[in-house]
C-alpha atoms as a PDB file:
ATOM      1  CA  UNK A   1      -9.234 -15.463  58.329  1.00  0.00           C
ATOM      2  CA  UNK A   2     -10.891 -15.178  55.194  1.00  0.00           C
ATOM      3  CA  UNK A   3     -14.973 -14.682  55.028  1.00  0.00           C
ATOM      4  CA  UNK A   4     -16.817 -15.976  52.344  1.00  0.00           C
ATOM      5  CA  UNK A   5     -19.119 -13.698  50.970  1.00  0.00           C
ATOM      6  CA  UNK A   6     -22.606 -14.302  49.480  1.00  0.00           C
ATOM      7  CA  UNK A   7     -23.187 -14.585  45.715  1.00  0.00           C
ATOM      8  CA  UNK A   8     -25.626 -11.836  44.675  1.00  0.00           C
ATOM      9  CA  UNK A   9     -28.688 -13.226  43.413  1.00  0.00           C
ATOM     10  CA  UNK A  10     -29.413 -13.778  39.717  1.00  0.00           C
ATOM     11  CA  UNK A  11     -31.324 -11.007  37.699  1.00  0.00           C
ATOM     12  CA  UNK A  12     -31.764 -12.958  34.996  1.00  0.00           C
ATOM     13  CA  UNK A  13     -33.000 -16.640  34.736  1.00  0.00           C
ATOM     14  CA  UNK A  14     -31.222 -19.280  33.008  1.00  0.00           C
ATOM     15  CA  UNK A  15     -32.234 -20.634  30.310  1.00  0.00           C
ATOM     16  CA  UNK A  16     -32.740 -24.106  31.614  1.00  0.00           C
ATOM     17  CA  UNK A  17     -35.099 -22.263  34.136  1.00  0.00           C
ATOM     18  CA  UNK A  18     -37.222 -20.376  31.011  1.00  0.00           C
ATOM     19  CA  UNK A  19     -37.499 -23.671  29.351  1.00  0.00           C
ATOM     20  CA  UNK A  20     -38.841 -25.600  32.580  1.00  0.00           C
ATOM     21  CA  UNK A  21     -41.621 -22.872  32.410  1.00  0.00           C
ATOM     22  CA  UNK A  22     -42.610 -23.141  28.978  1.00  0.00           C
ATOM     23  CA  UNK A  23     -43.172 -27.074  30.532  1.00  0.00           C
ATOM     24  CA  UNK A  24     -42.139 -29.193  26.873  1.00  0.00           C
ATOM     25  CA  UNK A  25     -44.216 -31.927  28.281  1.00  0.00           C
ATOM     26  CA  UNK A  26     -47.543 -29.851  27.545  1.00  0.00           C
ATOM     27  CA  UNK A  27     -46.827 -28.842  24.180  1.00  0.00           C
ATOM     28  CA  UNK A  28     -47.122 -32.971  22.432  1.00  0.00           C
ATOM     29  CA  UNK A  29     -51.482 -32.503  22.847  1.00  0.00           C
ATOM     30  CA  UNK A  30     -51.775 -29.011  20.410  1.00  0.00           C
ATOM     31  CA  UNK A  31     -49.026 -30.567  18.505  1.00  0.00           C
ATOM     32  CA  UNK A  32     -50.952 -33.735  17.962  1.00  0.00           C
ATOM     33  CA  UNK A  33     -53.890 -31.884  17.395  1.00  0.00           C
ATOM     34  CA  UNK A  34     -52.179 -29.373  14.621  1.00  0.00           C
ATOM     35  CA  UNK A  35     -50.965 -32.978  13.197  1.00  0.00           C
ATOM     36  CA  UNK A  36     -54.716 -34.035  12.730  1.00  0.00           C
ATOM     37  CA  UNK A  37     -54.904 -30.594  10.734  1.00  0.00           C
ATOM     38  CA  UNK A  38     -52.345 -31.219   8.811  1.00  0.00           C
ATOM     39  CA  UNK A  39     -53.968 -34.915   7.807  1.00  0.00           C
ATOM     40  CA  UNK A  40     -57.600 -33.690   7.631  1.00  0.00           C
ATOM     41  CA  UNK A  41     -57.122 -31.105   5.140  1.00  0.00           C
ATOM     42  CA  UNK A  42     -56.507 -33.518   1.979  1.00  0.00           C
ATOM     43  CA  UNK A  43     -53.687 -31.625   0.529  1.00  0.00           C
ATOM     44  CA  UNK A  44     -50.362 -33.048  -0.364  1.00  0.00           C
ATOM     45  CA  UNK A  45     -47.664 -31.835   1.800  1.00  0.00           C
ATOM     46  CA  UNK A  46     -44.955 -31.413  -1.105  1.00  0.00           C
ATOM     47  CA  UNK A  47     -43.768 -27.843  -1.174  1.00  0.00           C
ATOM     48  CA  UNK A  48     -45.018 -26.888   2.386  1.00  0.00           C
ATOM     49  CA  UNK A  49     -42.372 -28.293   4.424  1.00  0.00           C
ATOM     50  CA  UNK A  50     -41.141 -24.878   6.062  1.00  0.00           C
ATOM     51  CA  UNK A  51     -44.754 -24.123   6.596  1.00  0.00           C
ATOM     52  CA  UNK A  52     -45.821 -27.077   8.461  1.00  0.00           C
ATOM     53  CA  UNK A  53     -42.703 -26.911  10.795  1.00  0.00           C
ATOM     54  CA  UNK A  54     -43.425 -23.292  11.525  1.00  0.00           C
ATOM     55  CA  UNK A  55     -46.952 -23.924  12.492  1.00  0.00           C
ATOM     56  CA  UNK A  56     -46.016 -26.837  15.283  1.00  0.00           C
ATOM     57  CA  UNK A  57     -43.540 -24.716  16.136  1.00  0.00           C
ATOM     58  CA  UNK A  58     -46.130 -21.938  16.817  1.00  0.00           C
ATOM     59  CA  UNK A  59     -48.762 -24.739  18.234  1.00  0.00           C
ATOM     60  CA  UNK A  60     -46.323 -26.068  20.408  1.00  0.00           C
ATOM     61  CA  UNK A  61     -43.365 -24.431  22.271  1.00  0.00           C
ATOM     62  CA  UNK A  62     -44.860 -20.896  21.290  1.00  0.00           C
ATOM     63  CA  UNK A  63     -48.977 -20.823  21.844  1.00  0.00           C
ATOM     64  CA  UNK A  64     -49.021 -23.552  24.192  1.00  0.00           C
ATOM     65  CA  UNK A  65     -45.104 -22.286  25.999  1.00  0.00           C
ATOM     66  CA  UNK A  66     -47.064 -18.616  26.250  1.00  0.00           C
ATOM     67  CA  UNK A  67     -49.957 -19.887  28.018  1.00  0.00           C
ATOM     68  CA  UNK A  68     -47.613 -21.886  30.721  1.00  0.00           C
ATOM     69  CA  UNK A  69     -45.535 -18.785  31.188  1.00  0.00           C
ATOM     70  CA  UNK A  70     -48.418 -16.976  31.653  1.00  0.00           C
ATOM     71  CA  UNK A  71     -50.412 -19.264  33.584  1.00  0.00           C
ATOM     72  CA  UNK A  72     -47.227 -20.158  36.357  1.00  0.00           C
ATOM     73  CA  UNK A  73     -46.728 -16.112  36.754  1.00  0.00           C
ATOM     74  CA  UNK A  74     -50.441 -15.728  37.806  1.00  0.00           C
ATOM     75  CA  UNK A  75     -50.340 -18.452  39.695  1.00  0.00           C
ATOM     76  CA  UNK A  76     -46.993 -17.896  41.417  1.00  0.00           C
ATOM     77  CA  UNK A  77     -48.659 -16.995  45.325  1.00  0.00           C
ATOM     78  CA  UNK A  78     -50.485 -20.320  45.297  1.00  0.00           C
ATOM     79  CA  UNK A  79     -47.479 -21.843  43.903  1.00  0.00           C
ATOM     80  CA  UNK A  80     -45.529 -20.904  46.592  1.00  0.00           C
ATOM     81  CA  UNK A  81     -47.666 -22.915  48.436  1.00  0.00           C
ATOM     82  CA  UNK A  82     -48.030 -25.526  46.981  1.00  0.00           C
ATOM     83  CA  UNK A  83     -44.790 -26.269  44.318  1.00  0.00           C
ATOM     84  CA  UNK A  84     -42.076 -23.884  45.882  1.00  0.00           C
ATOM     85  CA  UNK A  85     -39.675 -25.528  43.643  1.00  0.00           C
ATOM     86  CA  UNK A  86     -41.484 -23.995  40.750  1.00  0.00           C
ATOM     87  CA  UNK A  87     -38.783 -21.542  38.628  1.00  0.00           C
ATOM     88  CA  UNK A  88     -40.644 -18.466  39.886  1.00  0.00           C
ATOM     89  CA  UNK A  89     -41.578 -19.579  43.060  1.00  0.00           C
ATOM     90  CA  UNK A  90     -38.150 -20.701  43.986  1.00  0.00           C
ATOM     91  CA  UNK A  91     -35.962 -17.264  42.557  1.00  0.00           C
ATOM     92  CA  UNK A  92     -34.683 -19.563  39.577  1.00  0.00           C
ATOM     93  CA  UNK A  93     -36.646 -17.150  37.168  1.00  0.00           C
ATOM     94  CA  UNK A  94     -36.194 -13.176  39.355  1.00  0.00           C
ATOM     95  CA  UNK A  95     -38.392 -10.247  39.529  1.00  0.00           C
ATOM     96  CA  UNK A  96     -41.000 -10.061  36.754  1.00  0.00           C
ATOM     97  CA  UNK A  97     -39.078 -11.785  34.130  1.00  0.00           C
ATOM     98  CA  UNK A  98     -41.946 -14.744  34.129  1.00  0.00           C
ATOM     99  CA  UNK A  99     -44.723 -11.815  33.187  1.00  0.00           C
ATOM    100  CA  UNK A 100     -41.780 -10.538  30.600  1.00  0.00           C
ATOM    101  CA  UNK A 101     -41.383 -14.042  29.361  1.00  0.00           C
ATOM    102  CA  UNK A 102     -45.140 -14.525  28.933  1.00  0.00           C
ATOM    103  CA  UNK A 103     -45.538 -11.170  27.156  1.00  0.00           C
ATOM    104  CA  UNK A 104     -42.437 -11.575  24.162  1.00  0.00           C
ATOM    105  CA  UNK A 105     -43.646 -14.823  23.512  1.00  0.00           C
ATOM    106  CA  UNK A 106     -46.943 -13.870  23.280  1.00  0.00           C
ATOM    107  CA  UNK A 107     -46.028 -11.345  20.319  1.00  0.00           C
ATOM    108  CA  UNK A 108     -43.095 -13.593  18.804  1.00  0.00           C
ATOM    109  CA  UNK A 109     -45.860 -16.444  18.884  1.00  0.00           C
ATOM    110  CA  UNK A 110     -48.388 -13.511  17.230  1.00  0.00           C
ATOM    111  CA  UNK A 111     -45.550 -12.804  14.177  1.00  0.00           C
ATOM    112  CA  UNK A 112     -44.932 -16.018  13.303  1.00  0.00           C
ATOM    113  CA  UNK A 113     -48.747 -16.712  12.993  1.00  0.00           C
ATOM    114  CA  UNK A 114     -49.229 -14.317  10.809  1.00  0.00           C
ATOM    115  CA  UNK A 115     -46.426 -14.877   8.758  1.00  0.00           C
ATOM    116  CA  UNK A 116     -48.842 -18.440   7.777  1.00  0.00           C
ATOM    117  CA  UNK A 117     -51.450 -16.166   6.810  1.00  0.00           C
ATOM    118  CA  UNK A 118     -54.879 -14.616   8.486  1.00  0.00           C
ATOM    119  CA  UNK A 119     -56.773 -18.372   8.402  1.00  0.00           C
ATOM    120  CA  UNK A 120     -53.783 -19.278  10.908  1.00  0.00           C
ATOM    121  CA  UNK A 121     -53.430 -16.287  12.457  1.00  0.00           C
ATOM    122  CA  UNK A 122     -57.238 -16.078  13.776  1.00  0.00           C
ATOM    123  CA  UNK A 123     -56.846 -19.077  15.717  1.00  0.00           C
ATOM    124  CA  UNK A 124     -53.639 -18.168  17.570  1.00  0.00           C
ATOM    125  CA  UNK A 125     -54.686 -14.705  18.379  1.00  0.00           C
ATOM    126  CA  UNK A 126     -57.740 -16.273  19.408  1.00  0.00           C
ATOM    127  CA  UNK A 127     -55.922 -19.259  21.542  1.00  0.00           C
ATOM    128  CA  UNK A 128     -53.471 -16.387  22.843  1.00  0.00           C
ATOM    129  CA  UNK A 129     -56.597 -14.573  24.083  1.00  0.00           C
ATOM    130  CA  UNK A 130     -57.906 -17.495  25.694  1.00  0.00           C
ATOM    131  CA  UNK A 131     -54.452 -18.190  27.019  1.00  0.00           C
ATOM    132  CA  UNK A 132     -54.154 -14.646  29.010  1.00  0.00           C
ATOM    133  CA  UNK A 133     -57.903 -14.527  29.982  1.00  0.00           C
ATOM    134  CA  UNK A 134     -57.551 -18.295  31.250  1.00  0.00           C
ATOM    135  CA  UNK A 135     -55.052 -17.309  33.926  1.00  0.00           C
ATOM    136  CA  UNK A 136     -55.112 -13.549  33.786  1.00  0.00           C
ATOM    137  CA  UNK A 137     -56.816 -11.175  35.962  1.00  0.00           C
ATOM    138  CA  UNK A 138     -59.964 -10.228  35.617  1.00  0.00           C
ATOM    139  CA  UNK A 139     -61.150 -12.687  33.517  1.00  0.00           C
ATOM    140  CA  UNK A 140     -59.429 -15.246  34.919  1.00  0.00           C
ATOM    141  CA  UNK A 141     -61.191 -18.099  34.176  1.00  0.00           C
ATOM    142  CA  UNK A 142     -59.811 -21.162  35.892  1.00  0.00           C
ATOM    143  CA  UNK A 143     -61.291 -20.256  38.626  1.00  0.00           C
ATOM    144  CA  UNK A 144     -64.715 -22.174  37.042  1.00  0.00           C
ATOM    145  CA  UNK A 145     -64.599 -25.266  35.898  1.00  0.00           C
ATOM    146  CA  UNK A 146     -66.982 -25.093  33.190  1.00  0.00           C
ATOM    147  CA  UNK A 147     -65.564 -21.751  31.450  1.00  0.00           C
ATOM    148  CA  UNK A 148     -61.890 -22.601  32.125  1.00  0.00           C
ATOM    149  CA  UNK A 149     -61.972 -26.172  31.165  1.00  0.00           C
ATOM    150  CA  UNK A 150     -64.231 -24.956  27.819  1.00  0.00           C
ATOM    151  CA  UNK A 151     -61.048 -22.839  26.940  1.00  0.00           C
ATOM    152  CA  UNK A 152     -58.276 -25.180  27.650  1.00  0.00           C
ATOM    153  CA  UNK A 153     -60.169 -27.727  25.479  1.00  0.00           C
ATOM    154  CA  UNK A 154     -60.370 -25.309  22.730  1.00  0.00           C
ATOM    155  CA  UNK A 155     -56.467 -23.923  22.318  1.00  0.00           C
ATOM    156  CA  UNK A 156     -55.687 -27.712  23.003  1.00  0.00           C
ATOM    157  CA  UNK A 157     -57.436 -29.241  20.333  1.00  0.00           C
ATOM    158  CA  UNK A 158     -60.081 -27.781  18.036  1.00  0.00           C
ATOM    159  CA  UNK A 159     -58.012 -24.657  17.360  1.00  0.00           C
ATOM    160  CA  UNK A 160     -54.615 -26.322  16.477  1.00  0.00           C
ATOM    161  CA  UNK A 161     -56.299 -28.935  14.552  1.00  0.00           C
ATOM    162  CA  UNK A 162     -58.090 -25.685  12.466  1.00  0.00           C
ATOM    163  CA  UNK A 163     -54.717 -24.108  12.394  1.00  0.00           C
ATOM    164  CA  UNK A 164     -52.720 -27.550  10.921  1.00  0.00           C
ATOM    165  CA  UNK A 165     -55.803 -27.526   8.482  1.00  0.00           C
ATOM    166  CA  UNK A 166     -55.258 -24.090   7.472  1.00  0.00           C
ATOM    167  CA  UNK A 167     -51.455 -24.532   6.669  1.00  0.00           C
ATOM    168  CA  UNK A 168     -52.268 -27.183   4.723  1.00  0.00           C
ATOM    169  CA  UNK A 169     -55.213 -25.658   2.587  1.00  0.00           C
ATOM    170  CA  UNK A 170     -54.277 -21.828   2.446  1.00  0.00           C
ATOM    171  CA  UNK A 171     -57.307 -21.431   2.813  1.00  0.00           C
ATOM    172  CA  UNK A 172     -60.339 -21.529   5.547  1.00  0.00           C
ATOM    173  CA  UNK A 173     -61.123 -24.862   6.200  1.00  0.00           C
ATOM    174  CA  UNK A 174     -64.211 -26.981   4.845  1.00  0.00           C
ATOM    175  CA  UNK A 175     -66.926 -26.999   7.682  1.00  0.00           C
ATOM    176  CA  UNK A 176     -66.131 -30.703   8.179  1.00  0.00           C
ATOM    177  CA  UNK A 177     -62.913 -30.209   9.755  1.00  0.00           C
ATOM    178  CA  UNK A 178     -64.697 -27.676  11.815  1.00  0.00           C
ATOM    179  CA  UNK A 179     -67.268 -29.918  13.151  1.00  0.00           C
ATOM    180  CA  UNK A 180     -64.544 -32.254  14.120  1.00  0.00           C
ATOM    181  CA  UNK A 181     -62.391 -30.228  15.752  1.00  0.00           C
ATOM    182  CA  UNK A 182     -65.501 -28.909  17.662  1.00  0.00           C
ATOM    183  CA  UNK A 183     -66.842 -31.990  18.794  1.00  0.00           C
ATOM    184  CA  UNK A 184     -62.822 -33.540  19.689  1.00  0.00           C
ATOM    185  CA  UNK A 185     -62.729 -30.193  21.948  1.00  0.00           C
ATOM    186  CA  UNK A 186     -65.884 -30.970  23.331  1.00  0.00           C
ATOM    187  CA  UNK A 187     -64.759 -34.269  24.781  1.00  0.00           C
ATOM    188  CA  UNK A 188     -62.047 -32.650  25.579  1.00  0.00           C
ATOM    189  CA  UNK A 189     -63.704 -30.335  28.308  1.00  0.00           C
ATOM    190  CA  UNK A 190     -63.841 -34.107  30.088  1.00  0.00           C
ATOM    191  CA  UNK A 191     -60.434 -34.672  29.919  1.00  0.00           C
ATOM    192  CA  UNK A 192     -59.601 -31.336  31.545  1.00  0.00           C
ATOM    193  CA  UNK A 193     -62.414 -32.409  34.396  1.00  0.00           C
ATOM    194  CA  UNK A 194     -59.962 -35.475  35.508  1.00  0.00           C
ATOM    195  CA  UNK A 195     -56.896 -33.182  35.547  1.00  0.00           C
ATOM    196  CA  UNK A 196     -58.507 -31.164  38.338  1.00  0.00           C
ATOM    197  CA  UNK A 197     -59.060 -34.641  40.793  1.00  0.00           C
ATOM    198  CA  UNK A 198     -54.944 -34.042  41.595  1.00  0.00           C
ATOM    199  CA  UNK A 199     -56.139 -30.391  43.380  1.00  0.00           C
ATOM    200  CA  UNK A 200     -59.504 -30.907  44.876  1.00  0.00           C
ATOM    201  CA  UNK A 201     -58.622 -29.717  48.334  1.00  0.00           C
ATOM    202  CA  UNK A 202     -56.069 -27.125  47.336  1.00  0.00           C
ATOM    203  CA  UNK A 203     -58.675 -25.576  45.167  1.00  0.00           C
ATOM    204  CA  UNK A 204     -61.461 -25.615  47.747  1.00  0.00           C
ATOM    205  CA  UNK A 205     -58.897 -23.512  49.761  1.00  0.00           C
ATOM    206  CA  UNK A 206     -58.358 -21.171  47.221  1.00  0.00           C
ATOM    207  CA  UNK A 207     -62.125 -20.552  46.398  1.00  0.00           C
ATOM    208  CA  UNK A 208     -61.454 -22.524  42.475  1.00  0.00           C
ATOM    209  CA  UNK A 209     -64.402 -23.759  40.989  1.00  0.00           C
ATOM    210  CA  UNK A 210     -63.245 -27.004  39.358  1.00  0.00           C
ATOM    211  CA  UNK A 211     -65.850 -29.143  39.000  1.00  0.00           C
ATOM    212  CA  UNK A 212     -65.055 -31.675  41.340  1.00  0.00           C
ATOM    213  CA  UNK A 213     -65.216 -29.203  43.695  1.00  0.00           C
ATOM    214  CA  UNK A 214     -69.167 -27.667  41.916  1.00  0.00           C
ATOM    215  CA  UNK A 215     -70.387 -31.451  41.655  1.00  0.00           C
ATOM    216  CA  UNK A 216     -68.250 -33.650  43.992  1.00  0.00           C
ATOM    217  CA  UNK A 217     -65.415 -36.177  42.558  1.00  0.00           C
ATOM    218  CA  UNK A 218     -67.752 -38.556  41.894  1.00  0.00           C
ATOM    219  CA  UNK A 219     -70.584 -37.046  39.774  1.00  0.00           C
ATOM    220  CA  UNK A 220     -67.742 -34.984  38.241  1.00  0.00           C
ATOM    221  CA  UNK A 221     -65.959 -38.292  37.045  1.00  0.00           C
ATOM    222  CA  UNK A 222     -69.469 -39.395  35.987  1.00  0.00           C
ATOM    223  CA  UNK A 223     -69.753 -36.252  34.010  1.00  0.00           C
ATOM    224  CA  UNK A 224     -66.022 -36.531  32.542  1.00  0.00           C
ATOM    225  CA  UNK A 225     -67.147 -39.990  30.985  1.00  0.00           C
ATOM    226  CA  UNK A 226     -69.899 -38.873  29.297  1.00  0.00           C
ATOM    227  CA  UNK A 227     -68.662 -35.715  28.217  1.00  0.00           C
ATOM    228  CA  UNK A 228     -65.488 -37.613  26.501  1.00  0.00           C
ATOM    229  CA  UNK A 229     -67.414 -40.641  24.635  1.00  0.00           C
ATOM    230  CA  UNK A 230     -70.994 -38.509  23.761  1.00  0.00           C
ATOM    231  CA  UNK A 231     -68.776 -36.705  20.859  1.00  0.00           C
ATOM    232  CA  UNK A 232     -67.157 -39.546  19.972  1.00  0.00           C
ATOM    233  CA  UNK A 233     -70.078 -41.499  19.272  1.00  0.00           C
ATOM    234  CA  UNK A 234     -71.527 -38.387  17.035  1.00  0.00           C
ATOM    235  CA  UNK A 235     -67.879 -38.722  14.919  1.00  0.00           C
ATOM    236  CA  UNK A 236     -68.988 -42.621  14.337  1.00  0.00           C
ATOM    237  CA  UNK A 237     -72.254 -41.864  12.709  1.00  0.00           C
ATOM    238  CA  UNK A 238     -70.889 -38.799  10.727  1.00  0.00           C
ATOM    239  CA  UNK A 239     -67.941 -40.749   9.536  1.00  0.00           C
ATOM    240  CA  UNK A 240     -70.665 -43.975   8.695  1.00  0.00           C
ATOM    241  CA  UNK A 241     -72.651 -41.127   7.086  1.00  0.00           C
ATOM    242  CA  UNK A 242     -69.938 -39.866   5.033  1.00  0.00           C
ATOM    243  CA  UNK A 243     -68.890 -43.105   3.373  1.00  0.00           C
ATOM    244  CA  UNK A 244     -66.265 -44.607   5.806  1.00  0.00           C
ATOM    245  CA  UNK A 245     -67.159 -47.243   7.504  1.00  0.00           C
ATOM    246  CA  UNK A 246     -63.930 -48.711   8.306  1.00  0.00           C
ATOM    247  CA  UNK A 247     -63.005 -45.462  10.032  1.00  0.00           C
ATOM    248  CA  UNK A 248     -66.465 -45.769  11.670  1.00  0.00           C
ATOM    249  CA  UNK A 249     -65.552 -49.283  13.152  1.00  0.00           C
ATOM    250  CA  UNK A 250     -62.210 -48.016  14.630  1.00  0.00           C
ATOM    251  CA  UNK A 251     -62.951 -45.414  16.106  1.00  0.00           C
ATOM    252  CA  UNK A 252     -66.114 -47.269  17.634  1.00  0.00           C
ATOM    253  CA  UNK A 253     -63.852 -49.787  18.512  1.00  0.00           C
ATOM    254  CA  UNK A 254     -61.361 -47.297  20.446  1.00  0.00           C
ATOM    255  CA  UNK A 255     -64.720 -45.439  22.163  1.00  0.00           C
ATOM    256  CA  UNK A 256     -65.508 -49.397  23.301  1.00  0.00           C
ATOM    257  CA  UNK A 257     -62.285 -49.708  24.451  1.00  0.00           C
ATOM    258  CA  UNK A 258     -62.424 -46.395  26.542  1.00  0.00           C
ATOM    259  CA  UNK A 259     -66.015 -47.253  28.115  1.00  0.00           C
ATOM    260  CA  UNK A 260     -63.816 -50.636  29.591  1.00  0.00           C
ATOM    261  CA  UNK A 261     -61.520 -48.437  30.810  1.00  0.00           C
ATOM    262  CA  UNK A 262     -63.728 -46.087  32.849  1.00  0.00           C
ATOM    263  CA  UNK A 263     -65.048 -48.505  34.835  1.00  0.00           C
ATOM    264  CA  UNK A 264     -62.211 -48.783  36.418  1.00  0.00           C
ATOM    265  CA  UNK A 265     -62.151 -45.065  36.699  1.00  0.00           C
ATOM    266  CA  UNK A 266     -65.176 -44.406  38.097  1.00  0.00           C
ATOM    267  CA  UNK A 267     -64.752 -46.772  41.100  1.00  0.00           C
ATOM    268  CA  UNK A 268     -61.777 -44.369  42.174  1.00  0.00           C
ATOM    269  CA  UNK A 269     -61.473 -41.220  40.587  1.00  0.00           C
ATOM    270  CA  UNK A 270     -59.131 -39.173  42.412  1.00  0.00           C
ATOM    271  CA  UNK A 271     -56.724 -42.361  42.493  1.00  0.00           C
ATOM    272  CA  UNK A 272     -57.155 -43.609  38.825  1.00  0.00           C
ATOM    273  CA  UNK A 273     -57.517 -40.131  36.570  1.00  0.00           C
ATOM    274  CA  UNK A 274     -53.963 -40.269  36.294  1.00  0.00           C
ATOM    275  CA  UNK A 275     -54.030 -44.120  35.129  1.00  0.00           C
ATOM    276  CA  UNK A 276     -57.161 -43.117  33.052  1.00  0.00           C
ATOM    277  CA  UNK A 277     -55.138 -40.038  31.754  1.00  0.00           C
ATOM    278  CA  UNK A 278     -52.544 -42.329  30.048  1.00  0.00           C
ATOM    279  CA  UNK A 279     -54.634 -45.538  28.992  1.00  0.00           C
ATOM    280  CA  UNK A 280     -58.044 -43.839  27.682  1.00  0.00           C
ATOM    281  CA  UNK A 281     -57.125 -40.349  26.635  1.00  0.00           C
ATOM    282  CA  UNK A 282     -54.377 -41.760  24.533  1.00  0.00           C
ATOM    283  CA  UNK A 283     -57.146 -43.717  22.789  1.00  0.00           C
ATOM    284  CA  UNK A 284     -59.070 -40.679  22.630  1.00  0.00           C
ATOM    285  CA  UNK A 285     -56.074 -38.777  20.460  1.00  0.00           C
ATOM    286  CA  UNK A 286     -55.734 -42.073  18.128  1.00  0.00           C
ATOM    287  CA  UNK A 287     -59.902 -42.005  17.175  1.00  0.00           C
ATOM    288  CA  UNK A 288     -58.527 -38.029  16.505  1.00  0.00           C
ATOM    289  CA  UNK A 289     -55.807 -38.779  13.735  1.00  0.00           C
ATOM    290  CA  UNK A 290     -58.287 -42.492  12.303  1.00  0.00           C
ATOM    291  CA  UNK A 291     -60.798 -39.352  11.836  1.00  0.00           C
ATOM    292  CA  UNK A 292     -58.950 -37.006  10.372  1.00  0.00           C
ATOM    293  CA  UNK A 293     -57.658 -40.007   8.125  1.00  0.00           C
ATOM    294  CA  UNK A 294     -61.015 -40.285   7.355  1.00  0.00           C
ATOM    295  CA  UNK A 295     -61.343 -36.638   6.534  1.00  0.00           C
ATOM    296  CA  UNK A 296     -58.430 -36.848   4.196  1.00  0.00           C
ATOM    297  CA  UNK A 297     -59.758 -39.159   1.895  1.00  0.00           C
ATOM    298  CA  UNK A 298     -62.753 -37.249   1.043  1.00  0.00           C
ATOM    299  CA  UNK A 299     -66.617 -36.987   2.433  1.00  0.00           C
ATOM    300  CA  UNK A 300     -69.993 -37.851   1.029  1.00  0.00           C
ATOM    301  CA  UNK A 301     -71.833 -34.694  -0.118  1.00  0.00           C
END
């Protein structure tokens, strides 16, 4: 009689496992946002080809890849909890190798910003450093919803849309594009608020701060609302002030759109952020690239 033996455990993950991490289906909102950049700036994009496909690579499955690596290795006790089948949680990705993961792509993501130049590489090493301090220890600042939602928004949106704008100019970009990008990543701080509704209990548990948990779901989807549509309605009368009107009206028109829509919301957060998530926020991104349409073709003095 023959026994079958056990199979010795991996020591090194496989790549499918490494690439579940990085979590592809977070990297489209930097990207988008780094596309924005690109349109904003109101260059031509002849000759820059290799550039612009080296900075979404570094927007998306680098910056945004580190900060999931990092973020699912800090995380990996309350994920054992809670989404066992995660690759560290589960064994798919041994030992430390998520914390090694996190680390080389850190400094790969770090080279290949600064082979575009110090205008893009001072908002990756910035968004890397909000990366780490957003999930890393001491810092660690999901564990409040107003600081760790203030950061996600950022790396998300205002600093890939600087970065696409600084690939596209060489150059630091004019302080329209950064009042743009600064008021799209202040909305965004809302959209972070309905991603916490999913985790309001498990947070409680864990002593995390998400505003649903500070304010109660349904002040904090109150707060959300206004949070996402007060910027947007500050982007209508710059853009009317700046000598496009027609850009105005759309994006005016998507904001109306996205009021319609949180009514809905607001009756049952918890249930509908999800449905909210994927009707409103993509109207959200679109008033992003009409604006940065409008930024392309020039601004009033």
């Amino acid at each position: 009689m023959t026994l079958a033996l056990p199979l010795p455990a991996s020591t090194r993950p496989a790549p499918s496992a490494v690439l579940e991490l990085l979590k592809p289906v977070t990297w489209f909102a930097p990207m988008w946002a780094f596309s924005c950049g690109l349109v904003s700036a109101g260059h031509a994009m002849e000759g820059r080809y290799l550039s612009i496909a080296t900075g979404v690579l570094l927007c998306g499955p680098l910056v945004c890849g580190t900060s999931q690596a990092a973020n699912d290795w800090f995380d990996r006790h309350v994920d054992a909890i809670n989404e066992p089948n995660r690759p560290i949680p589960s064994g798919r990705i041994p030992g430390a190798w998520g914390l090694y993961i996190a680390i080389a792509w850190t400094l790969v993501s770090l080279l290949v910003a600064a082979s575009l130049g110090r205008f893009v590489f001072a908002p990756a090493l910035l968004g890397m450093a909000g990366a780490w301090a957003y999930s890393a220890p001491p810092l660690r600042f999901k564990r409040n919803g107003w600081l760790g939602n203030t950061v996600v928004a950022a790396c998300y949106e205002g600093l890939p849309w600087i970065t696409g704008a600084a690939v596209m100019a060489g150059d630091l970009p004019s302080w329209q594009v950064f009042a743009m990008a600064g008021l799209y990543s202040f909305g965004a701080h809302g959209i972070m608020t309905l991603n916490d509704f999913k985790s309001v209990e498990g947070d409680r548990q864990m002593g995390v701060d998400s505003l649903p948990v500070l304010m109660g779901v349904d002040a904090a989807a109150h707060f959300a609302c206004v949070v996402m549509a007060g910027p947007q309605l500050v982007v209508v009368t710059l853009l009317a002030v700046w000598g496009h009107p027609i850009c105005a009206l759309l994006v005016a028109g998507l904001l109306t759109a996205q009021i319609a829509l949180m009514g809905r919301l607001l009756r049952a957060p918890r249930e509908q952020a999800i449905w909210y998530n994927a009707t409103g926020t993509s109207l959200y991104v679109l008033g992003m690239m009409v604006t940065a349409i409008a930024l392309n073709l020039g601004t009033a003095p």
